[in-house]
PDB file of N, CA and C in Angstrom:
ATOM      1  N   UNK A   1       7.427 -15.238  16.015  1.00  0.00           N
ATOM      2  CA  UNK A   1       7.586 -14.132  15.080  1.00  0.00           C
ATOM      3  C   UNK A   1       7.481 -12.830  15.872  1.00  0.00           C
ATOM      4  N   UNK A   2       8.076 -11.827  15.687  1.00  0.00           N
ATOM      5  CA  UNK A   2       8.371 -10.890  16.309  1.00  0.00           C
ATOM      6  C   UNK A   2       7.444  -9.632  16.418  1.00  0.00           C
ATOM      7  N   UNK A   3       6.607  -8.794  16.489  1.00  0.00           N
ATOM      8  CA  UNK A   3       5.508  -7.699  16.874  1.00  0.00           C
ATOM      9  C   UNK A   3       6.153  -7.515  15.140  1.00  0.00           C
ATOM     10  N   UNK A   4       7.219  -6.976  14.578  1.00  0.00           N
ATOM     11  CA  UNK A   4       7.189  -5.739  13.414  1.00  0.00           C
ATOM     12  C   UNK A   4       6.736  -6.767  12.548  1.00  0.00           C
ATOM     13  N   UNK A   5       7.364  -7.820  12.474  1.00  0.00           N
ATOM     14  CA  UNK A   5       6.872  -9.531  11.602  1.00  0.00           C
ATOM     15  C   UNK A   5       5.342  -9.390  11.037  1.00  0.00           C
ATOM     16  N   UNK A   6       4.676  -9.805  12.580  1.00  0.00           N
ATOM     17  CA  UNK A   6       3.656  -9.420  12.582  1.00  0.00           C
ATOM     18  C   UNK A   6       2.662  -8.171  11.932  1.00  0.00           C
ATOM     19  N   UNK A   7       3.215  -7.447  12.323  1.00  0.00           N
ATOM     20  CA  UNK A   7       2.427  -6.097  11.845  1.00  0.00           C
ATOM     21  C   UNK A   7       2.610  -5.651   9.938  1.00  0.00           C
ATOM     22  N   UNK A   8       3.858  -6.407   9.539  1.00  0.00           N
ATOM     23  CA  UNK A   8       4.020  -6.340   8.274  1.00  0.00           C
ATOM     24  C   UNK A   8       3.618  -7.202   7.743  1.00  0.00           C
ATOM     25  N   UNK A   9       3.021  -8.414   8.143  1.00  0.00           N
ATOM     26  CA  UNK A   9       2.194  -9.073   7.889  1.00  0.00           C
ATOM     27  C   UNK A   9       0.942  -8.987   7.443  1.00  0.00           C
ATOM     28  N   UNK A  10       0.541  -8.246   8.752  1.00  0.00           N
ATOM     29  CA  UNK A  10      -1.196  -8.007   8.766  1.00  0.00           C
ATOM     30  C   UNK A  10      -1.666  -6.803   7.746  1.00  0.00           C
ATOM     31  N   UNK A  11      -0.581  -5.971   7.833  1.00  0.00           N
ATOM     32  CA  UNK A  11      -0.520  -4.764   6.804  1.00  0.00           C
ATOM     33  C   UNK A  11      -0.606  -5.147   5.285  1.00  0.00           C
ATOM     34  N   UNK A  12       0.386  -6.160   4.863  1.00  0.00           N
ATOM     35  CA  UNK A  12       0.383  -6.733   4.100  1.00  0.00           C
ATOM     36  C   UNK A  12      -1.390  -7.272   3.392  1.00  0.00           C
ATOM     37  N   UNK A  13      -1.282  -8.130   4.140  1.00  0.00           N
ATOM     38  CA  UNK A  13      -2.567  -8.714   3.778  1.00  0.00           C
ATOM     39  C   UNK A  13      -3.672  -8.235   3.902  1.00  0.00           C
ATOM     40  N   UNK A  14      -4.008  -6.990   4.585  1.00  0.00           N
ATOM     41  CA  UNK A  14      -4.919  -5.731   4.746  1.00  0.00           C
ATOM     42  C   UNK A  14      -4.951  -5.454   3.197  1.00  0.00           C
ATOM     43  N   UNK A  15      -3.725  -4.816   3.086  1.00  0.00           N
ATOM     44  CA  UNK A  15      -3.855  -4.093   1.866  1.00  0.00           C
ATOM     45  C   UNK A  15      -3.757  -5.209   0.024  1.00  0.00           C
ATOM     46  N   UNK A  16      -3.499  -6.324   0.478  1.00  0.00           N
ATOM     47  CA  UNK A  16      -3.724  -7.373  -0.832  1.00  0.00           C
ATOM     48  C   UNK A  16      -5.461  -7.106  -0.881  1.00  0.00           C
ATOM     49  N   UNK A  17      -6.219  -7.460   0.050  1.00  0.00           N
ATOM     50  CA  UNK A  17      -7.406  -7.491   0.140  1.00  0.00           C
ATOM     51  C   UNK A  17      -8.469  -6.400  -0.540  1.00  0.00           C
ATOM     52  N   UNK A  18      -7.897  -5.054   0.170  1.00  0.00           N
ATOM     53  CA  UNK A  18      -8.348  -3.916  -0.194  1.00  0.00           C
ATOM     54  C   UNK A  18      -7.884  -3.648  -1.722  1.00  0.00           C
ATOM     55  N   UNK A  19      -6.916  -3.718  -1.656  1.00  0.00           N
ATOM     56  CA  UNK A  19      -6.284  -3.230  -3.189  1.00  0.00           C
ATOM     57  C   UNK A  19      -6.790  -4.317  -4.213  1.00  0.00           C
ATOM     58  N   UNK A  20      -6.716  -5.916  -4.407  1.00  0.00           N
ATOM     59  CA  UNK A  20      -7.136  -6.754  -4.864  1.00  0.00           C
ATOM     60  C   UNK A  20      -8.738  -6.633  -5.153  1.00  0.00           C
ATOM     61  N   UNK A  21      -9.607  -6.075  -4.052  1.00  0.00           N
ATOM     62  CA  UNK A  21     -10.712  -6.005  -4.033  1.00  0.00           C
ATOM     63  C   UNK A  21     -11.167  -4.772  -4.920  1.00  0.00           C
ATOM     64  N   UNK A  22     -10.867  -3.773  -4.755  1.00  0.00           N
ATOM     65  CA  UNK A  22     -11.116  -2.993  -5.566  1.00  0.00           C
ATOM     66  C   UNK A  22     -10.385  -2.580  -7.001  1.00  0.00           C
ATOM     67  N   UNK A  23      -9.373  -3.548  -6.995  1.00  0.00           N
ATOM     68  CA  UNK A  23      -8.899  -3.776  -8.505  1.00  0.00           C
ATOM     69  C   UNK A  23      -9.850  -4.347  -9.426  1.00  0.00           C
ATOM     70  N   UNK A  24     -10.468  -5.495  -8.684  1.00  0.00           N
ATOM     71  CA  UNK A  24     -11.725  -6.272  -9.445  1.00  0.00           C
ATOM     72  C   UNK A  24     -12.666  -5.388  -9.626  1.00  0.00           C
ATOM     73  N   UNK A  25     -13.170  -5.022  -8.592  1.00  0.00           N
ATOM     74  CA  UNK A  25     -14.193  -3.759  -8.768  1.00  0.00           C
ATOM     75  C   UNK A  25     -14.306  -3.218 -10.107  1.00  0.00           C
ATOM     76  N   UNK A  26     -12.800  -2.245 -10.432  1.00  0.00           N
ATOM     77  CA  UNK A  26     -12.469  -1.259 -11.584  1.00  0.00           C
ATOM     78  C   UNK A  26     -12.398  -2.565 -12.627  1.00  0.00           C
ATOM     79  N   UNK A  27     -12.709  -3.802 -12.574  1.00  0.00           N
ATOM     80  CA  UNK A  27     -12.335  -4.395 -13.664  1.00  0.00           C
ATOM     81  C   UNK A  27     -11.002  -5.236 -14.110  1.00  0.00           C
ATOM     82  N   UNK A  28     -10.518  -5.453 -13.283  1.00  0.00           N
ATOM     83  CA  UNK A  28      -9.041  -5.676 -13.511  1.00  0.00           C
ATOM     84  C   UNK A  28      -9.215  -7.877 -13.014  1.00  0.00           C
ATOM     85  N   UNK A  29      -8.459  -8.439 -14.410  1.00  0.00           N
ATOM     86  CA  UNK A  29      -9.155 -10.049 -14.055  1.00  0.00           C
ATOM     87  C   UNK A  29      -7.599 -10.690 -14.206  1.00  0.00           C
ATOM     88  N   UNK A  30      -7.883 -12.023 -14.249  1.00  0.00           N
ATOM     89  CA  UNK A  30      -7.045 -12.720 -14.337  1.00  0.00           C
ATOM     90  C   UNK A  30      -5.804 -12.496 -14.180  1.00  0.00           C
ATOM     91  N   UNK A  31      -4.511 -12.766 -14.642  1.00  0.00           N
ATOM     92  CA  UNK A  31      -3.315 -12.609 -14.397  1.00  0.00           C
ATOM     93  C   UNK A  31      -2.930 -11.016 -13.651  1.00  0.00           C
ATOM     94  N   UNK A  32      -3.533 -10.081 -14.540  1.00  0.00           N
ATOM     95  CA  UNK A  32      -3.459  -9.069 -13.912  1.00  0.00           C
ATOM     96  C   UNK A  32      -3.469  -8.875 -12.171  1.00  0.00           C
ATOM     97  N   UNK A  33      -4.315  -9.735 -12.042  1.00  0.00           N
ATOM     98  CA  UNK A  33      -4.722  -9.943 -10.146  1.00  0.00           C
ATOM     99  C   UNK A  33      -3.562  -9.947  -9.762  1.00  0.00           C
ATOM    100  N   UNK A  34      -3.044 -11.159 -10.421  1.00  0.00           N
ATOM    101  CA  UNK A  34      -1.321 -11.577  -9.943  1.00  0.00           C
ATOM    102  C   UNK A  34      -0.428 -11.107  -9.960  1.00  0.00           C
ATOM    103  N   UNK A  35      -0.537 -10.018 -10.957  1.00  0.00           N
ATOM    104  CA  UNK A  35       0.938  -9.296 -10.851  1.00  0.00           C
ATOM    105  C   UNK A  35       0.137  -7.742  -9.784  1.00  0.00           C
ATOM    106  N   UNK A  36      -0.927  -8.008  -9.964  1.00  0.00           N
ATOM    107  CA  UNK A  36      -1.334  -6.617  -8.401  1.00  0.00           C
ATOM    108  C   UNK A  36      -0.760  -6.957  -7.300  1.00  0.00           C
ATOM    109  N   UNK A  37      -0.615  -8.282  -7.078  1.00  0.00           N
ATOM    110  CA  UNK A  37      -0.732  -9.114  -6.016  1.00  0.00           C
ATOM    111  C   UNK A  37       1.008  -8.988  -5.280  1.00  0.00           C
ATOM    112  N   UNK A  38       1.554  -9.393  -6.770  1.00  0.00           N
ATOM    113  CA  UNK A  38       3.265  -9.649  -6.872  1.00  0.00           C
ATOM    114  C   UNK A  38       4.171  -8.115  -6.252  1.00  0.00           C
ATOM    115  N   UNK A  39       3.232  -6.999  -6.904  1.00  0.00           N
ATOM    116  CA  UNK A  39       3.772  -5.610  -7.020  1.00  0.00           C
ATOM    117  C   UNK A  39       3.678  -5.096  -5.335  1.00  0.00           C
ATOM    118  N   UNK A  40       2.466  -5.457  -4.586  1.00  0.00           N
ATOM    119  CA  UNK A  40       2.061  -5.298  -3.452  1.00  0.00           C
ATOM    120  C   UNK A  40       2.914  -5.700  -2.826  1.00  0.00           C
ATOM    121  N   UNK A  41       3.430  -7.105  -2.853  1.00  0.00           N
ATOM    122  CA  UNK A  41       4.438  -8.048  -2.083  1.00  0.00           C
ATOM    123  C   UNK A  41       5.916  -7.736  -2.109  1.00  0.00           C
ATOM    124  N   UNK A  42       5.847  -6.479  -2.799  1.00  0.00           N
ATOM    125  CA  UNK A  42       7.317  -5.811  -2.645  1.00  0.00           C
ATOM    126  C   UNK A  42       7.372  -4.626  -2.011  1.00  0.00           C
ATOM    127  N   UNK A  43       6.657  -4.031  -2.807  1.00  0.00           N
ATOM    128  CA  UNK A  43       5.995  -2.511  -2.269  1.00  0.00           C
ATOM    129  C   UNK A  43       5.221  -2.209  -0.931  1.00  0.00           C
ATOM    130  N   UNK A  44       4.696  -2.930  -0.430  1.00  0.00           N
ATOM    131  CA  UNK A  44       4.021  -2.640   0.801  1.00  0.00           C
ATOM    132  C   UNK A  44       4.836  -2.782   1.505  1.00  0.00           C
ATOM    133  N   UNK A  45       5.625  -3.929   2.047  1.00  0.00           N
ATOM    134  CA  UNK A  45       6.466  -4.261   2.784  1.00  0.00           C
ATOM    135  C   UNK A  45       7.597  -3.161   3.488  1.00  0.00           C
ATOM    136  N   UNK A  46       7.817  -2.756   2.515  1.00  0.00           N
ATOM    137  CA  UNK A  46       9.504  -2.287   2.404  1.00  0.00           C
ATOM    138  C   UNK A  46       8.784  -0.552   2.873  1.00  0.00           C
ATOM    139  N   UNK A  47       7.514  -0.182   2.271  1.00  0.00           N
ATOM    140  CA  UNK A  47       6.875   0.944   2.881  1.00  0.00           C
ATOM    141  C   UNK A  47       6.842   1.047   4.023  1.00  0.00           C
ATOM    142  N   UNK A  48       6.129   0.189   4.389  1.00  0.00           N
ATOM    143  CA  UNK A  48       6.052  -0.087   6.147  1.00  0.00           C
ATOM    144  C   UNK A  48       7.076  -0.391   6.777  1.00  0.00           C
ATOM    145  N   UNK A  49       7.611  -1.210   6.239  1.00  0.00           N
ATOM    146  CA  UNK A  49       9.211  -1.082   7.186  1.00  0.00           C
ATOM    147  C   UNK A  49       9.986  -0.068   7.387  1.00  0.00           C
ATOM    148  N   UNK A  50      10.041   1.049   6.346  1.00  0.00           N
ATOM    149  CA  UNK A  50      10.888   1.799   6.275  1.00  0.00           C
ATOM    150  C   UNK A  50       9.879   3.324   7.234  1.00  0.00           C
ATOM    151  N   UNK A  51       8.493   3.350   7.275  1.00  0.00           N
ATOM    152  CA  UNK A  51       8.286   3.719   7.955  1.00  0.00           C
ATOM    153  C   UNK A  51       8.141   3.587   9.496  1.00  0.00           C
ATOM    154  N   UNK A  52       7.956   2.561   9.842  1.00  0.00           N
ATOM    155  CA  UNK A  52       8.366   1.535  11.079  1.00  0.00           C
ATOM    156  C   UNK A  52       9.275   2.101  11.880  1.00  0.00           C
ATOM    157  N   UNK A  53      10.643   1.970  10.997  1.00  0.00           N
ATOM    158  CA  UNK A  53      12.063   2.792  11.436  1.00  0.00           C
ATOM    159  C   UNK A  53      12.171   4.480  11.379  1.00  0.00           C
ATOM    160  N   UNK A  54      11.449   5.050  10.609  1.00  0.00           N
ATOM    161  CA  UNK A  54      11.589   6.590  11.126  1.00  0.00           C
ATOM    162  C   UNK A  54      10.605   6.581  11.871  1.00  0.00           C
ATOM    163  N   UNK A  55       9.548   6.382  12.611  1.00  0.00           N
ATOM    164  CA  UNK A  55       8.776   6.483  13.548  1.00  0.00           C
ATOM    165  C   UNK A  55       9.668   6.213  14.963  1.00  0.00           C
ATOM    166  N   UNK A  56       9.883   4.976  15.076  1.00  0.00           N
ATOM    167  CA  UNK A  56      11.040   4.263  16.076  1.00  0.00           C
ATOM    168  C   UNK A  56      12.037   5.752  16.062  1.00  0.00           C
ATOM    169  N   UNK A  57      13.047   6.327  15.155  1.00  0.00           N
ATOM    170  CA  UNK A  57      13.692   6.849  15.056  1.00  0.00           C
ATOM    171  C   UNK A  57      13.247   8.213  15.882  1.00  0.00           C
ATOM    172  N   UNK A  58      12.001   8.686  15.132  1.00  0.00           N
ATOM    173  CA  UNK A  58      11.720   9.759  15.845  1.00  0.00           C
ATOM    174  C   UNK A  58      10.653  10.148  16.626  1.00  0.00           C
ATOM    175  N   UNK A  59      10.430   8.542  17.440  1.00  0.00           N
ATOM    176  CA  UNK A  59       9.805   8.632  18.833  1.00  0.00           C
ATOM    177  C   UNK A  59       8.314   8.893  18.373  1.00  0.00           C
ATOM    178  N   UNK A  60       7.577   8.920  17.413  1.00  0.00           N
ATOM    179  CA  UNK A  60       6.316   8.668  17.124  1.00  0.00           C
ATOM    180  C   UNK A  60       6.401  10.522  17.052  1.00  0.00           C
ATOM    181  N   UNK A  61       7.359  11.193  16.926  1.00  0.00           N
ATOM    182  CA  UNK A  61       7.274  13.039  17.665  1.00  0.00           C
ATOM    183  C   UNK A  61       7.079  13.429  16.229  1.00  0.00           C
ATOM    184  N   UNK A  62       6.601  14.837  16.253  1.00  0.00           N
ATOM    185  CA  UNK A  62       6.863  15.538  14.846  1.00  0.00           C
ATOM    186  C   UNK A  62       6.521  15.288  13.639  1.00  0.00           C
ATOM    187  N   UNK A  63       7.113  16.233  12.852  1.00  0.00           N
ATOM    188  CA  UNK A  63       6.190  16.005  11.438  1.00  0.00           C
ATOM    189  C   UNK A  63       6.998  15.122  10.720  1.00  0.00           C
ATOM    190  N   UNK A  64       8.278  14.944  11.369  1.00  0.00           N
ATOM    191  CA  UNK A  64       8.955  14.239  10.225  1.00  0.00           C
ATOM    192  C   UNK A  64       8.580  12.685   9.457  1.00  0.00           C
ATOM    193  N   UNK A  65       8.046  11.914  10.818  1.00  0.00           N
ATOM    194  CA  UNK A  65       7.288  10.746  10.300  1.00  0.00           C
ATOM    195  C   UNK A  65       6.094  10.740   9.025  1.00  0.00           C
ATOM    196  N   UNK A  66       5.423  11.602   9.367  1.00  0.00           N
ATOM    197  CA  UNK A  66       4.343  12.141   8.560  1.00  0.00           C
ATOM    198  C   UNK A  66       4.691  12.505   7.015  1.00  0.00           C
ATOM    199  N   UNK A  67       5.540  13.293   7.399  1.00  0.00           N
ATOM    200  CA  UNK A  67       6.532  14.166   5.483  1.00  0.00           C
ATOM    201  C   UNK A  67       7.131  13.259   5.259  1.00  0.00           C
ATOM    202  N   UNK A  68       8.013  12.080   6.204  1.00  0.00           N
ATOM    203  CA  UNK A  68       8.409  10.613   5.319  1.00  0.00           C
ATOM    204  C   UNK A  68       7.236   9.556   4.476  1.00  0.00           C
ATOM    205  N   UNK A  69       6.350   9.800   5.075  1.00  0.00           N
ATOM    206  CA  UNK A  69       5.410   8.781   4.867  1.00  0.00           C
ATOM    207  C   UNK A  69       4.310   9.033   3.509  1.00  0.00           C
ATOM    208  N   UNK A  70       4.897  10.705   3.193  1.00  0.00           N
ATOM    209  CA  UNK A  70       3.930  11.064   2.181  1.00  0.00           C
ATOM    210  C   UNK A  70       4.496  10.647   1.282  1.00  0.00           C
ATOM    211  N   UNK A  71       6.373  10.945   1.068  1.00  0.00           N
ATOM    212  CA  UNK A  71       6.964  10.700   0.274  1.00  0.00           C
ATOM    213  C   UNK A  71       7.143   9.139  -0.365  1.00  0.00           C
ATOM    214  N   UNK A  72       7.203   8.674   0.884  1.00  0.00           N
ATOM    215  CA  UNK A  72       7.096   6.915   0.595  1.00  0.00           C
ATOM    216  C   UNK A  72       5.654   7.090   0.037  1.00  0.00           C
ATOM    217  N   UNK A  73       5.023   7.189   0.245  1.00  0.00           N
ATOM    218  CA  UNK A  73       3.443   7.061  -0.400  1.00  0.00           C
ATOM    219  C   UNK A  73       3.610   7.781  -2.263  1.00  0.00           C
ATOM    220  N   UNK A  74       3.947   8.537  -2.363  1.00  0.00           N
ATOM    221  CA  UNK A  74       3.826   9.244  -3.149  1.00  0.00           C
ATOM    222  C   UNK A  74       5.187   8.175  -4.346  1.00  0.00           C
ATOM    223  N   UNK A  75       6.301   7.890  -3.721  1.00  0.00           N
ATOM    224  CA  UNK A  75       6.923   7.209  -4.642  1.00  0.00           C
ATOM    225  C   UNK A  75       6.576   5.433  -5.029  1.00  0.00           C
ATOM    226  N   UNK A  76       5.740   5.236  -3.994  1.00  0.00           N
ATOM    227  CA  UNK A  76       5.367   3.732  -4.265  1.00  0.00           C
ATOM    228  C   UNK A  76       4.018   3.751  -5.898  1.00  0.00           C
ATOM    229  N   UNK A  77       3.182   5.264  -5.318  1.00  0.00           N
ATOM    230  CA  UNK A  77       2.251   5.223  -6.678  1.00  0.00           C
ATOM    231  C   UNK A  77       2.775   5.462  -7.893  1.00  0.00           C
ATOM    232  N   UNK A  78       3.882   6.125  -8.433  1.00  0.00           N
ATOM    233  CA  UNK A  78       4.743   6.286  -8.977  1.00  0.00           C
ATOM    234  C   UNK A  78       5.591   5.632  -9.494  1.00  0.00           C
ATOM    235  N   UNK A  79       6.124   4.226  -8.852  1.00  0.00           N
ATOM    236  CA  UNK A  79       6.434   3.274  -9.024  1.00  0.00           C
ATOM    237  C   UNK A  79       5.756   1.924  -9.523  1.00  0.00           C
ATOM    238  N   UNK A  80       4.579   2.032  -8.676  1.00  0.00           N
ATOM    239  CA  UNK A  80       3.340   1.113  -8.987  1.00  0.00           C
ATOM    240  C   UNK A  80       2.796   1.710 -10.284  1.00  0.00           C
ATOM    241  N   UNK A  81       2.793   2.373 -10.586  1.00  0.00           N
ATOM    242  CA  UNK A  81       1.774   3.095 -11.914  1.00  0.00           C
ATOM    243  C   UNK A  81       3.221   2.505 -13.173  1.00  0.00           C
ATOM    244  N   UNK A  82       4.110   2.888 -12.829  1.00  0.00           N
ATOM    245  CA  UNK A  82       5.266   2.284 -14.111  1.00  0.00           C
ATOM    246  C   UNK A  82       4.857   1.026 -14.211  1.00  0.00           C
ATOM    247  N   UNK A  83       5.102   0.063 -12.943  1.00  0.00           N
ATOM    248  CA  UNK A  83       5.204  -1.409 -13.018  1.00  0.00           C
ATOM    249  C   UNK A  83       3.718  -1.568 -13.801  1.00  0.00           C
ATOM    250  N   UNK A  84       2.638  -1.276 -13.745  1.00  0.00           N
ATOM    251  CA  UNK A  84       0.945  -0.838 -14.126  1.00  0.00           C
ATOM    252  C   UNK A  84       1.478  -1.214 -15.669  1.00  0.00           C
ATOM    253  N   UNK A  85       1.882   0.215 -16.136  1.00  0.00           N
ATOM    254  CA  UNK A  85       1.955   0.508 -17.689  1.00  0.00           C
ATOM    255  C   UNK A  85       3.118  -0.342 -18.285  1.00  0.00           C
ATOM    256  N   UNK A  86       3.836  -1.027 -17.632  1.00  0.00           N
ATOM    257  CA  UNK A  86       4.613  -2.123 -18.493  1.00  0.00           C
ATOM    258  C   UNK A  86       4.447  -3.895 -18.392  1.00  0.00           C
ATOM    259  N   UNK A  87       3.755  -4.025 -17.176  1.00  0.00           N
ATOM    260  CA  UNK A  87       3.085  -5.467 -16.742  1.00  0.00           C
ATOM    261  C   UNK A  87       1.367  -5.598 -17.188  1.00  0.00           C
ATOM    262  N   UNK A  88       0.545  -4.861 -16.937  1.00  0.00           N
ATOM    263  CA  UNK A  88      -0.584  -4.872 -17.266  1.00  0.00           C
ATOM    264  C   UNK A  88      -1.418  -5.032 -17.949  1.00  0.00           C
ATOM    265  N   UNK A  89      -2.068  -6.030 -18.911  1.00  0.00           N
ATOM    266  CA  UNK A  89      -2.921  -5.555 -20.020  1.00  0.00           C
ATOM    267  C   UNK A  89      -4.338  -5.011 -19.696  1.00  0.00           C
ATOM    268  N   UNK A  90      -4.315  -4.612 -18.232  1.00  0.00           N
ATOM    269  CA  UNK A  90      -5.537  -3.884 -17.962  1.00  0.00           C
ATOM    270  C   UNK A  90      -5.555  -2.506 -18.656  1.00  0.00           C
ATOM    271  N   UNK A  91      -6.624  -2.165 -19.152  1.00  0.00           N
ATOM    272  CA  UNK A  91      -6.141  -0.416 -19.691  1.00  0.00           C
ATOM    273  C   UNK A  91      -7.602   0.245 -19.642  1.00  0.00           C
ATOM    274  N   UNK A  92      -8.537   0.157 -18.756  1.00  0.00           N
ATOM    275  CA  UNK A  92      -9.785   0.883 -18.615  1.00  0.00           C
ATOM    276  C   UNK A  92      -9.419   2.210 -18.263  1.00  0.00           C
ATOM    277  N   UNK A  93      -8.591   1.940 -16.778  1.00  0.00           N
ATOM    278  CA  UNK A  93      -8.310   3.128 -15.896  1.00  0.00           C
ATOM    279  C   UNK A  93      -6.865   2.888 -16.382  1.00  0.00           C
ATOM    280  N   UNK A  94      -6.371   4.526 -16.926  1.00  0.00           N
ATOM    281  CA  UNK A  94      -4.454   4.512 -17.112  1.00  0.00           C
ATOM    282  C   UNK A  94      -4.095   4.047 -15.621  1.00  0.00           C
ATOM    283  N   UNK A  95      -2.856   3.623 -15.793  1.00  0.00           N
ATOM    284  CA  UNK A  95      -1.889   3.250 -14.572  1.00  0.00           C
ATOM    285  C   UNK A  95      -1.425   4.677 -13.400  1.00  0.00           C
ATOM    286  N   UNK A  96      -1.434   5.496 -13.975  1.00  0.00           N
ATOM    287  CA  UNK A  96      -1.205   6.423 -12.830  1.00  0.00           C
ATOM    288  C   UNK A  96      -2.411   6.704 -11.549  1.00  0.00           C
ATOM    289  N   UNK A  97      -4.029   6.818 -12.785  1.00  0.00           N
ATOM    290  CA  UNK A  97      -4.763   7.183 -11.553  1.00  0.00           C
ATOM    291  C   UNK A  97      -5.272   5.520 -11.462  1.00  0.00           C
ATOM    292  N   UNK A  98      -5.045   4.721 -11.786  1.00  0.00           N
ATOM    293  CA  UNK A  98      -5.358   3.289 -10.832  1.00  0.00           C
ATOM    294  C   UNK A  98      -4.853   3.475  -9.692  1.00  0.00           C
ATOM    295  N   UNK A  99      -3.362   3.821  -9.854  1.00  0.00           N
ATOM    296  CA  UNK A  99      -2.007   3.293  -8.635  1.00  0.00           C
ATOM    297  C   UNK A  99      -2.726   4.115  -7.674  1.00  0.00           C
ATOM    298  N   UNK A 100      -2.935   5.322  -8.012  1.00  0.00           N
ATOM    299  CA  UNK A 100      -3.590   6.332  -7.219  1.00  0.00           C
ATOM    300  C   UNK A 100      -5.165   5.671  -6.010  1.00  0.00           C
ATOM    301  N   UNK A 101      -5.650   5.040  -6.686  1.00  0.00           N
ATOM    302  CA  UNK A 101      -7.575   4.624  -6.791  1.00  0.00           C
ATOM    303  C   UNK A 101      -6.828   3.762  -5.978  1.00  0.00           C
ATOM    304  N   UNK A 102      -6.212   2.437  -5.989  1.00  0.00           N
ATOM    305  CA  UNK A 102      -5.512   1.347  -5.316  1.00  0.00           C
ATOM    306  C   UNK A 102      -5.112   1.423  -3.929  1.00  0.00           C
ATOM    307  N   UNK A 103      -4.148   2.758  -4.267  1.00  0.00           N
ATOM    308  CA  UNK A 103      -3.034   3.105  -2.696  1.00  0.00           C
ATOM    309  C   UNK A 103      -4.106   3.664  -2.197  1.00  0.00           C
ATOM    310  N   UNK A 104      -4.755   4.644  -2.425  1.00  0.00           N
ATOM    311  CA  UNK A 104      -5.817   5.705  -1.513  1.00  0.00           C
ATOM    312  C   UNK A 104      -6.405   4.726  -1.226  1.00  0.00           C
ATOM    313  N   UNK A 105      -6.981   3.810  -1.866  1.00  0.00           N
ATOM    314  CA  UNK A 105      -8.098   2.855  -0.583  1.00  0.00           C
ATOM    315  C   UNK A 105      -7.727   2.345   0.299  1.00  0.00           C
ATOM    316  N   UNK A 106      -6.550   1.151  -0.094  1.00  0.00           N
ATOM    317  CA  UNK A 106      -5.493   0.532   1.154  1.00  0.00           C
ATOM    318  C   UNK A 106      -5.373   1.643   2.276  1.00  0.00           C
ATOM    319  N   UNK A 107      -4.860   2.737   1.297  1.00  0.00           N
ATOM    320  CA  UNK A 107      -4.546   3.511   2.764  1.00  0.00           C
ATOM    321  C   UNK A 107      -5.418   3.964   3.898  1.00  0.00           C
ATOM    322  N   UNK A 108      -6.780   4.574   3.186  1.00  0.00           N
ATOM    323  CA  UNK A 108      -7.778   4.839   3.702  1.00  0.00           C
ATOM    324  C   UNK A 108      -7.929   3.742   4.741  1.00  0.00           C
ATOM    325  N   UNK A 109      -8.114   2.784   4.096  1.00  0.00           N
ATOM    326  CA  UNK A 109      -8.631   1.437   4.822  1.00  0.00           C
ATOM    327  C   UNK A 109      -7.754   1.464   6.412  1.00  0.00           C
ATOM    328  N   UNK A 110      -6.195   1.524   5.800  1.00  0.00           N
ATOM    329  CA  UNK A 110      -5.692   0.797   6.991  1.00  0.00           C
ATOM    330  C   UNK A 110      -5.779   2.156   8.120  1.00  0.00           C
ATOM    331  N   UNK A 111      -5.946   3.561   7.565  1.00  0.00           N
ATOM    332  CA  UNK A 111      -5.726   4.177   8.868  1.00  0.00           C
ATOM    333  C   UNK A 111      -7.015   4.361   9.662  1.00  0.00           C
ATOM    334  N   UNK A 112      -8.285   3.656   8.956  1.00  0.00           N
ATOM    335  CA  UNK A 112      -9.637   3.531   9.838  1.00  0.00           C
ATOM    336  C   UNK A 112      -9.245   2.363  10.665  1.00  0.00           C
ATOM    337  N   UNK A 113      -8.349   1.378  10.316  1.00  0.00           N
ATOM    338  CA  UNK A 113      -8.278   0.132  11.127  1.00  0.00           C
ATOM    339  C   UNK A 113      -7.372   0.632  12.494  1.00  0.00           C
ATOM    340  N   UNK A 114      -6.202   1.742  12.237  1.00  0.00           N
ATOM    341  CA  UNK A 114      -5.571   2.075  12.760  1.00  0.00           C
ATOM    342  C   UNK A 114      -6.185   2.691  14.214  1.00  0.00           C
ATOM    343  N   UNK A 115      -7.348   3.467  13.384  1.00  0.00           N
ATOM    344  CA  UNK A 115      -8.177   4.433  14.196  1.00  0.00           C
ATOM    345  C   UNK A 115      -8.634   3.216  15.001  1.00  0.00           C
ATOM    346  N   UNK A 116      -9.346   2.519  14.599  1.00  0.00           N
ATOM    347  CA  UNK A 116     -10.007   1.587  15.367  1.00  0.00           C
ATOM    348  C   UNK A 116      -9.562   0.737  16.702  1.00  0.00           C
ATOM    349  N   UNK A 117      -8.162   0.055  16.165  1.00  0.00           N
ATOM    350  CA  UNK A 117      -7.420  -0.400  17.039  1.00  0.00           C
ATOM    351  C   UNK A 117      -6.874   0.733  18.017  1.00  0.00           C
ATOM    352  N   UNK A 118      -6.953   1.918  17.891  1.00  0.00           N
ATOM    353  CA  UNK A 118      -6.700   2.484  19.051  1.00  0.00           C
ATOM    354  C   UNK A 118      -7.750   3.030  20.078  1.00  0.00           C
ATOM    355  N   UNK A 119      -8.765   3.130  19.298  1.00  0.00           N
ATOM    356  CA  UNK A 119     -10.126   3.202  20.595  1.00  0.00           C
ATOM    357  C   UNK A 119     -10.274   1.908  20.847  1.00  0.00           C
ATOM    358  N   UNK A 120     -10.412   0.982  20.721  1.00  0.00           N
ATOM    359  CA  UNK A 120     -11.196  -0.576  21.219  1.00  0.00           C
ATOM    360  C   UNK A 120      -9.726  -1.290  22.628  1.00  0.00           C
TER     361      UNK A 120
END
């Protein structure tokens, strides 16, 4: 399997964990898990890949990676919060600031791992 394989992999399953984990946290059970689970397995992927390629594209340089990555960020919660309010019978936390509570941790999470893997 190939390094990006890999890394969309591990990303992947980083963020099932984190996001899964603190879905339960806020309360969120049964089936619901599964379609967190399902929504992730589309959405993460295709994030990271597509950031993957403007990075590659623009040499790790500039802001442009960065202003892509907000936008991908910003349309996946946006997206995730719809899929939320029409799949979900969770309804403690509305679907917008879940998607929000969800992505910010994953993300948090993965860029301390990020941090990490680059000092060690």
């Amino acid at each position: 399997m190939s390094g990006i394989l890999w890394a969309l992999l591990f990303n992947l399953l980083l963020t099932l964990a984190v996001e899964l984990g603190a879905a339960a946290i806020a309360g969120v059970r049964g089936s619901d898990l599964a379609i967190l689970a399902l929504i992730n397995c589309v959405t993460n992927p295709l994030v990271n890949y597509c950031f993957d390629w403007i990075w590659i594209w623009q040499n790790g340089q500039g802001a442009v990676p960065y202003i892509c990555l907000a936008v991908l960020e910003i349309g996946v919660v946006a997206v995730e919060a719809l899929l939320f309010k029409k799949l979900l019978r969770y309804r403690k936390i509305k679907p917008l600031p879940l998607s929000l509570l969800l992505n910010g941790a994953s993300f948090a999470v993965g860029e301390l791992v990020g941090l990490a893997a680059m000092l060690l």
